[in-house]
N, C-alpha and C. Protein backbone atom coordinates (compact mmCIF):
# COMPACT_ATOMS: atom_id res chain seq x y z
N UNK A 1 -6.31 -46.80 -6.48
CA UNK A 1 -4.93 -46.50 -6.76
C UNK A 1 -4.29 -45.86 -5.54
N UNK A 2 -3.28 -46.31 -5.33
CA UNK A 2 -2.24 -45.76 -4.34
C UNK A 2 -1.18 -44.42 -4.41
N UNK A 3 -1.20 -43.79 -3.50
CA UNK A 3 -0.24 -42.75 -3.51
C UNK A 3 1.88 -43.38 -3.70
N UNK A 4 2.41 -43.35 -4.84
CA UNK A 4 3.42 -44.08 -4.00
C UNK A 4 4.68 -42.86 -3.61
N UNK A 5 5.16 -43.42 -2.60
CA UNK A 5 5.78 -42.92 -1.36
C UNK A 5 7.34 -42.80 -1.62
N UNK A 6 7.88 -41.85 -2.20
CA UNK A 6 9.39 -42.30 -2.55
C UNK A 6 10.41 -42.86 -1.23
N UNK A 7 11.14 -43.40 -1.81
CA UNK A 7 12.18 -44.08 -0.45
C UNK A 7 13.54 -43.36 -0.53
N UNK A 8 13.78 -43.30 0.61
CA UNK A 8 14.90 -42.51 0.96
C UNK A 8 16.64 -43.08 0.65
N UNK A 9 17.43 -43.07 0.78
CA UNK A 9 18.97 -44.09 0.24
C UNK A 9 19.38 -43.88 1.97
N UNK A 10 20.10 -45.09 1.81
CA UNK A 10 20.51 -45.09 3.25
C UNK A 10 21.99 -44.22 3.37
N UNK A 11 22.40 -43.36 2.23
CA UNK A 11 23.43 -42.37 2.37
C UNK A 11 22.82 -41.24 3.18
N UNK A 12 21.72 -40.89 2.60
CA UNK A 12 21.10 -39.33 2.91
C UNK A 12 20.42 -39.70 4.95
N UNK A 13 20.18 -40.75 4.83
CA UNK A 13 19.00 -41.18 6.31
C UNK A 13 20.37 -41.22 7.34
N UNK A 14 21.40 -40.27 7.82
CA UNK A 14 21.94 -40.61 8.69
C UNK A 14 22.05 -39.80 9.51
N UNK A 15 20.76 -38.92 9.60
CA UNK A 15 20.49 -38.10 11.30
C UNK A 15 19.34 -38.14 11.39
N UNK A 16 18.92 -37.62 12.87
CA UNK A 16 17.68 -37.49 12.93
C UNK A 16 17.34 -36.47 14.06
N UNK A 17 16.04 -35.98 13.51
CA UNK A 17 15.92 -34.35 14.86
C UNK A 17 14.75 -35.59 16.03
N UNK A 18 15.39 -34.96 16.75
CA UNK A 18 14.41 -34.92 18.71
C UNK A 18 13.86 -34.28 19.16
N UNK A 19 12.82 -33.77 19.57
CA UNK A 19 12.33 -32.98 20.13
C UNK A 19 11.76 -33.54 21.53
N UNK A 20 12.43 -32.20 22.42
CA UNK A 20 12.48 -32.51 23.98
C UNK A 20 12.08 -31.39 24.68
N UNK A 21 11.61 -31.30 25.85
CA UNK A 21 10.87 -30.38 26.55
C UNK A 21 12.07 -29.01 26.87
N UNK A 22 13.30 -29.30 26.67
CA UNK A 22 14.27 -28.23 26.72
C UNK A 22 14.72 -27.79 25.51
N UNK A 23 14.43 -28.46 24.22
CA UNK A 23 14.37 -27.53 22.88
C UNK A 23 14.82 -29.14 21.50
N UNK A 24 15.54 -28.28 20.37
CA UNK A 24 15.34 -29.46 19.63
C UNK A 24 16.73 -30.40 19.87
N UNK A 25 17.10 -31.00 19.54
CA UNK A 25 18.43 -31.66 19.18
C UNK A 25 18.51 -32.68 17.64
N UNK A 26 19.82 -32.59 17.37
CA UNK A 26 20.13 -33.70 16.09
C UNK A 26 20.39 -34.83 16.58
N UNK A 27 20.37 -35.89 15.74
CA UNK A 27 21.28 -37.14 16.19
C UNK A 27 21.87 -37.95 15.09
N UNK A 28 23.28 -37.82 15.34
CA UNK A 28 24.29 -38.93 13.86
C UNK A 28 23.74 -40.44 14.95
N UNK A 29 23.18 -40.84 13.89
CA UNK A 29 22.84 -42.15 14.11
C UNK A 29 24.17 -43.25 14.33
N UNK A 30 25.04 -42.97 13.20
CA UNK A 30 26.13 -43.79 13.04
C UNK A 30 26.56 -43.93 14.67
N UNK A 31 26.94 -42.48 14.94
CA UNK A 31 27.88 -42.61 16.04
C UNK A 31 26.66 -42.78 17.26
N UNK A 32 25.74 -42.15 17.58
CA UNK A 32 25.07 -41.68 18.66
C UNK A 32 25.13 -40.51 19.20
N UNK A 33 26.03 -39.96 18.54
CA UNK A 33 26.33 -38.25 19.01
C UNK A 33 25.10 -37.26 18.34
N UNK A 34 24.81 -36.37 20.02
CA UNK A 34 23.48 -35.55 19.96
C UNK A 34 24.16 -34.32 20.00
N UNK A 35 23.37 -33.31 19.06
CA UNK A 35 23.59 -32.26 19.10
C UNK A 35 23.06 -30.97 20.18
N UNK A 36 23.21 -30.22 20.39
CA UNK A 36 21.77 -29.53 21.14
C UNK A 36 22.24 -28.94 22.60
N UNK A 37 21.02 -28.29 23.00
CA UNK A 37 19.46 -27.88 22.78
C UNK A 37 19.51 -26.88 21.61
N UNK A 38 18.74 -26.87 20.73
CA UNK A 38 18.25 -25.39 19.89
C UNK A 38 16.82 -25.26 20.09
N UNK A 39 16.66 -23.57 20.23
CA UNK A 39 15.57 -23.08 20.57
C UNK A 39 14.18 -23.72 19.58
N UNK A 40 14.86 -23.41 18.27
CA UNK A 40 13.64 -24.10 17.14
C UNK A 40 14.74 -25.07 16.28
N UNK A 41 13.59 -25.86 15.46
CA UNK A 41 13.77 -26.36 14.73
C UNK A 41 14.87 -26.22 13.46
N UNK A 42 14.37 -24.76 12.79
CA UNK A 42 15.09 -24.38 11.95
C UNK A 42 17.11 -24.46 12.30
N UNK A 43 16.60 -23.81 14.10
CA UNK A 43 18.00 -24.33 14.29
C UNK A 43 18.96 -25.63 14.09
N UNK A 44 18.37 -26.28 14.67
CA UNK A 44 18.76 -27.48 14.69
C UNK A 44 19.05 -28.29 13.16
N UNK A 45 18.39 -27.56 12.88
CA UNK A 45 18.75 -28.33 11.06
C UNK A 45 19.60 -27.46 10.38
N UNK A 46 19.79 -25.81 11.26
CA UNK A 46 20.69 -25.20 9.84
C UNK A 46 22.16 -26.00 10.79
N UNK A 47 22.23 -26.40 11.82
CA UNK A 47 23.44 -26.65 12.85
C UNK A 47 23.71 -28.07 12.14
N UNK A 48 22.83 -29.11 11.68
CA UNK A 48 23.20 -30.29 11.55
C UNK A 48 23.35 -30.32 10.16
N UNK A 49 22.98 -29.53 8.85
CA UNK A 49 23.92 -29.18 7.86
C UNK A 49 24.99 -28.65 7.40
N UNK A 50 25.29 -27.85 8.61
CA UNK A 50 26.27 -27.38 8.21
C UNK A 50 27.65 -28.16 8.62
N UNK A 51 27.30 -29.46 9.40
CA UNK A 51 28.33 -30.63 9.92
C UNK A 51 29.21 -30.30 10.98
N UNK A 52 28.66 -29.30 11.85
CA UNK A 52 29.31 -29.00 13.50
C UNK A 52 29.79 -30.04 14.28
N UNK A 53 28.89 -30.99 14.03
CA UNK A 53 29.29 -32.68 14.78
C UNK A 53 30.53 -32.89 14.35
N UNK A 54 31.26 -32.83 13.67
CA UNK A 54 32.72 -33.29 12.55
C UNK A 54 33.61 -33.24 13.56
N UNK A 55 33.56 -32.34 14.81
CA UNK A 55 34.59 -32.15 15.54
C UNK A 55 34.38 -33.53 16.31
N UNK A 56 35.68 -34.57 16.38
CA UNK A 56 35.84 -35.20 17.62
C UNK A 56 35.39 -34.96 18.57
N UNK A 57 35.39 -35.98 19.42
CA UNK A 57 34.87 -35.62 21.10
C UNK A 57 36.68 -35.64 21.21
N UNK A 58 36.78 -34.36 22.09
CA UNK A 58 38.22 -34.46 23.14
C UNK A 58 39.41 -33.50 21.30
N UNK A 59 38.97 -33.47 20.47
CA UNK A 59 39.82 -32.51 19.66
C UNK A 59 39.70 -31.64 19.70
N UNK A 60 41.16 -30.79 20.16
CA UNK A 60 41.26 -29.31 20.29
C UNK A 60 41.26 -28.92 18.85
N UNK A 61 41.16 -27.55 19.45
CA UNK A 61 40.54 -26.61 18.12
C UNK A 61 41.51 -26.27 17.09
N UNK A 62 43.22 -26.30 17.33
CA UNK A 62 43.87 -26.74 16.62
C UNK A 62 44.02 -27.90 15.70
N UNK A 63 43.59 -29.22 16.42
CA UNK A 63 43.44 -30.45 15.54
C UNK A 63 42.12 -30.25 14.65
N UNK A 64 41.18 -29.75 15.16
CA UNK A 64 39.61 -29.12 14.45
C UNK A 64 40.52 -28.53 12.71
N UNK A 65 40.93 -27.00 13.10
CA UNK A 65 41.31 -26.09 12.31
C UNK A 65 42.23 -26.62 11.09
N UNK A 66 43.39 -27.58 11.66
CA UNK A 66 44.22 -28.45 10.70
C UNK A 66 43.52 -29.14 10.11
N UNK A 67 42.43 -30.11 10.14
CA UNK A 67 41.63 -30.76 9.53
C UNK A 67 41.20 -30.01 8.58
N UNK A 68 40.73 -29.10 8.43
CA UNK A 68 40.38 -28.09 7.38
C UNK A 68 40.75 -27.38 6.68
N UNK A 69 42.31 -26.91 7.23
CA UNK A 69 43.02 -26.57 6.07
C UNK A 69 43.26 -24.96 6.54
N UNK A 70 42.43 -24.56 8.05
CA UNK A 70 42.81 -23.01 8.57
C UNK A 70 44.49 -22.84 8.94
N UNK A 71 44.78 -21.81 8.76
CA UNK A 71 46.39 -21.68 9.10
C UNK A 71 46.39 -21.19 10.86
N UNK A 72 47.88 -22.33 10.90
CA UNK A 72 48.25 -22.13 12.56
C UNK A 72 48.85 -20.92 12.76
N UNK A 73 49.18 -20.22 12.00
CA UNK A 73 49.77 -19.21 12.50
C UNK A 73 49.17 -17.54 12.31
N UNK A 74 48.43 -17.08 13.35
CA UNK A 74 48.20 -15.62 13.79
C UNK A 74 48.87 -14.55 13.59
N UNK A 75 48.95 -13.64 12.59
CA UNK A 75 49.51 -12.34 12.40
C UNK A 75 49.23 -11.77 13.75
N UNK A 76 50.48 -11.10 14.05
CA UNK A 76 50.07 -10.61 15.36
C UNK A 76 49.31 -8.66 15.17
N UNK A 77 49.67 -8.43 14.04
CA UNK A 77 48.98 -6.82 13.61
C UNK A 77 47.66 -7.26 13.58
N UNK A 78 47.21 -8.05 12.82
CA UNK A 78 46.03 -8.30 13.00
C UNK A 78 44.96 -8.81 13.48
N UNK A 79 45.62 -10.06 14.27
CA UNK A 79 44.92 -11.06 14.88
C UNK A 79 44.14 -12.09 14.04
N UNK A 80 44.46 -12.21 12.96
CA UNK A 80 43.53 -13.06 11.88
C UNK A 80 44.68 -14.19 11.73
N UNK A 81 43.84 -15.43 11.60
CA UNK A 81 44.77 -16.19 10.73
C UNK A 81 45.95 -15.75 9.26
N UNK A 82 46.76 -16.28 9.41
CA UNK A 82 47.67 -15.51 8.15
C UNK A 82 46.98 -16.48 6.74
N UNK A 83 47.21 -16.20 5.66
CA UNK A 83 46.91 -16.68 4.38
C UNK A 83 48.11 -17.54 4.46
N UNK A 84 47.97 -18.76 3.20
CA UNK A 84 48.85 -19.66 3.55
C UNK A 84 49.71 -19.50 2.56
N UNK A 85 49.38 -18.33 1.05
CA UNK A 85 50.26 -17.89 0.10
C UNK A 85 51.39 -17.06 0.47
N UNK A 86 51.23 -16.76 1.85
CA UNK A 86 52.29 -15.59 1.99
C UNK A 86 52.98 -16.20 3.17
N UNK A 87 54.10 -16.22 3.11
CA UNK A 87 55.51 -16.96 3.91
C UNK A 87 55.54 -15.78 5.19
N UNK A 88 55.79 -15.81 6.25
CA UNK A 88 55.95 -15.14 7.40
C UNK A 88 57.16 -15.38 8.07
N UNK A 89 57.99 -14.69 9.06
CA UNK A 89 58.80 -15.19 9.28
C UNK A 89 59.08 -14.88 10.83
N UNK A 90 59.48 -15.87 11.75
CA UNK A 90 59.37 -15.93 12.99
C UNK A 90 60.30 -15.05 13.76
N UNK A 91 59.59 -14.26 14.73
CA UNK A 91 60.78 -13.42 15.44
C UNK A 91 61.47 -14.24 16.59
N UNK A 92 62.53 -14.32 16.66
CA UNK A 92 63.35 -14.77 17.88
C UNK A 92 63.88 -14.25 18.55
């Protein structure tokens, strides 16, 4: 009798870790985009779950931040992004 081997869905199989003499890296297969170097492993996998790759190549961190839903506009008392429930109003 045979051990059987479950199979993977080709949703979940779309990275893969590298390991290289300067540390680990990810790779989105789809695109070809490598992540990296991380020191260990663990790195490299908490970096490629948490979907860091998402950023375009060449998108500023504004186009990044809009994609997600962070607010463009900086309280200046605080330096934090402002909440998007509360209306602000521009000095001129």
């Amino acid at each position: 009798m045979g051990i059987a081997i479950p199979q993977t869905s080709a949703d979940y199989d779309k990275t893969r870790i590298i390991e290289r003499p300067d540390g680990f890296y990810w790779e989105d297969k789809a695109s070809g985009d490598e992540s990296g170097p991380f020191a260990t492993l663990i790195e490299a996998v908490a970096d490629m779950e948490s979907g860091a790759a998402n950023v375009g190549v060449g998108e500023t961190l504004e186009e990044a931040e809009s994609e997600i839903g962070i607010a463009d506009w900086i309280d200046p008392e605080t330096g934090q992004p402002a909440e998007e429930s509360i209306p602000h109003l521009e000095d001129h």
